[in-house]
Protein backbone atom coordinates (compact mmCIF):
# COMPACT_ATOMS: atom_id res chain seq x y z
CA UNK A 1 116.37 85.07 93.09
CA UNK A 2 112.88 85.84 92.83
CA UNK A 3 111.78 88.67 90.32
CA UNK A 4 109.04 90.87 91.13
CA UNK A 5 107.98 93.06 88.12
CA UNK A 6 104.43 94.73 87.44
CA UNK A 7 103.45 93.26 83.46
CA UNK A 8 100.40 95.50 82.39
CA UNK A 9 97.53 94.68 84.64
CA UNK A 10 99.59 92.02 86.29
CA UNK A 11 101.92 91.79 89.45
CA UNK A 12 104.15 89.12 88.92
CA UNK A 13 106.72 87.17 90.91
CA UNK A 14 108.89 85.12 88.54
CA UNK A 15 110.38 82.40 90.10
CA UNK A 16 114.07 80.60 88.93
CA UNK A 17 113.58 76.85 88.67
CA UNK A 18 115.26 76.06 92.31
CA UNK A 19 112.61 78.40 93.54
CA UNK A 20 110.04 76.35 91.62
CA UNK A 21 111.15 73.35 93.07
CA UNK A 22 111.40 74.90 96.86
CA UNK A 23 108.15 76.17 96.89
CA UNK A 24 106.25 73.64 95.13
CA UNK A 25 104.62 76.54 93.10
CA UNK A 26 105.35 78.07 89.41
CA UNK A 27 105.18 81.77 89.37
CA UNK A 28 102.11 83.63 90.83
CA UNK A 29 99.86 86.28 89.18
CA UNK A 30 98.06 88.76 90.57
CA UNK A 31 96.10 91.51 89.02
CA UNK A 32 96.86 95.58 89.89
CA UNK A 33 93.55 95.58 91.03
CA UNK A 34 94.15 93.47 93.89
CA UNK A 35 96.37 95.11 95.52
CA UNK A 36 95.59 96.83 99.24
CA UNK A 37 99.08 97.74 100.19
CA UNK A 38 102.82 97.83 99.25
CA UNK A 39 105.23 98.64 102.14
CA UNK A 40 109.27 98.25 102.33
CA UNK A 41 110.42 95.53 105.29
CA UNK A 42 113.09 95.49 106.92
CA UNK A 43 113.37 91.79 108.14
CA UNK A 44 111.43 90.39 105.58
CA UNK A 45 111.86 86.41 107.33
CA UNK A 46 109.88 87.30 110.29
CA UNK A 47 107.53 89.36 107.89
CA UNK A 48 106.10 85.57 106.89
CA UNK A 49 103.67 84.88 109.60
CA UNK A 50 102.76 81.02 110.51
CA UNK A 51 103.90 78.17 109.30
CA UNK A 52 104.85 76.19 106.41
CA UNK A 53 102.23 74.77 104.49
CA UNK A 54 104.26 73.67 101.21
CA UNK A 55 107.67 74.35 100.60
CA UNK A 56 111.30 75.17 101.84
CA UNK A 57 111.90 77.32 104.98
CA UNK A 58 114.33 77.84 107.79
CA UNK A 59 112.97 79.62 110.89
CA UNK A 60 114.51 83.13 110.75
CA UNK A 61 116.95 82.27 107.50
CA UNK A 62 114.74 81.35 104.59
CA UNK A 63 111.39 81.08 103.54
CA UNK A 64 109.85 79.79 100.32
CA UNK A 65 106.73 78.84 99.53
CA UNK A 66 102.89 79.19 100.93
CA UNK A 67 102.47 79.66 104.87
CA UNK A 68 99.76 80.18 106.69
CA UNK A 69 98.66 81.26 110.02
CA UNK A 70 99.33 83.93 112.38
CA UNK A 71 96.82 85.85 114.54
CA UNK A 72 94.81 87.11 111.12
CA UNK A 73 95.26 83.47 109.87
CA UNK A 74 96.99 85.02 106.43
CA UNK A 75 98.09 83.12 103.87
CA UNK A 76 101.49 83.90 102.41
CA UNK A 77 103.35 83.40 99.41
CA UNK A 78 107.13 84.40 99.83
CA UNK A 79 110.41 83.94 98.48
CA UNK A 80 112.60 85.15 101.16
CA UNK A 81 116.96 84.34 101.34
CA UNK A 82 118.82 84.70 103.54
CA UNK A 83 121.49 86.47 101.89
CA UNK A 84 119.15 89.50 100.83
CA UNK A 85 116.37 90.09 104.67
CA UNK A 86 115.02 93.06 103.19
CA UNK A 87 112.03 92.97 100.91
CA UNK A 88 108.43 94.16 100.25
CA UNK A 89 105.30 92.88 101.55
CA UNK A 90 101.97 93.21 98.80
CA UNK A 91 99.08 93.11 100.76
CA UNK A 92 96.21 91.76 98.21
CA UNK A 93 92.46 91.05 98.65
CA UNK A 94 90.40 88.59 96.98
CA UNK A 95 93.28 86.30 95.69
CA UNK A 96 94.72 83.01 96.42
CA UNK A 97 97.16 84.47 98.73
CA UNK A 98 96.94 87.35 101.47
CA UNK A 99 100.32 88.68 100.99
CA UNK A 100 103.29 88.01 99.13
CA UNK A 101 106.86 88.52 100.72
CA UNK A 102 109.79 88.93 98.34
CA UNK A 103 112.98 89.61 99.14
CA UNK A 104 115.34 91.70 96.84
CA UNK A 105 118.15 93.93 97.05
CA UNK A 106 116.74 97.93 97.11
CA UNK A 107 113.14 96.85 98.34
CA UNK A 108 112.83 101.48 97.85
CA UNK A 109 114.25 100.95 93.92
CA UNK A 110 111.94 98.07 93.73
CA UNK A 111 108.60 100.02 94.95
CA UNK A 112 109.37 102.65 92.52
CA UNK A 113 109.77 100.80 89.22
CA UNK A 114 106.53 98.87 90.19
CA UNK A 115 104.73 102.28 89.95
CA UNK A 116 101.26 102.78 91.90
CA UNK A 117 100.11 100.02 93.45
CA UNK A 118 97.45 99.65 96.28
């Protein structure tokens, strides 16, 4: 699974190698600054808007990889299983991606040990 973990001036989602190899995509890098928004989802599949540019995905079970579209045209990075549908959605500006979706266990526990973001 997915690790999402702030490293100094650095959001970064650490990918295992199966993830690597779904999504087509090492891990991704952001910086702090970035960020517009962190909010707690609920149903974190249907929190990836479009469709699948490059990677693995499973409408309404799995996504992972970059998507794109939706009525904002975003681009998305996520690592979303099936086994875990809550997560957090970053909301960046000026990066590669839009947003990144990331599943994970206690998306609340999550926000907190990330600290102030956005």
């Amino acid at each position: 699974m997915a690790k999402l973990s702030r490293e100094g001036d650095e959001l970064v989602v650490e990918l295992s190698n199966v993830e690597k190899a779904e999504a087509a995509h090492g891990d991704v890098k952001v910086p702090v600054s970035s960020v517009r928004a962190v909010d707690v989802v609920d149903d974190a599949v249907h929190a990836v808007p479009g469709l699948k540019v490059i990677g693995a995905g499973w409408p309404g079970r799995f996504a992972i990889g970059t998507f794109s579209g939706g009525p904002d045209h975003m681009k998305t990075f996520a690592v979303v299983h099936h086994d875990h549908p809550r997560g957090i959605r970053v909301q960046l500006e000026g990066e590669r991606f839009d947003q990144l979706v990331i599943s994970c266990e206690d998306p609340e526990a999550l926000v907190g040990q990330l600290g102030s973001l956005g």
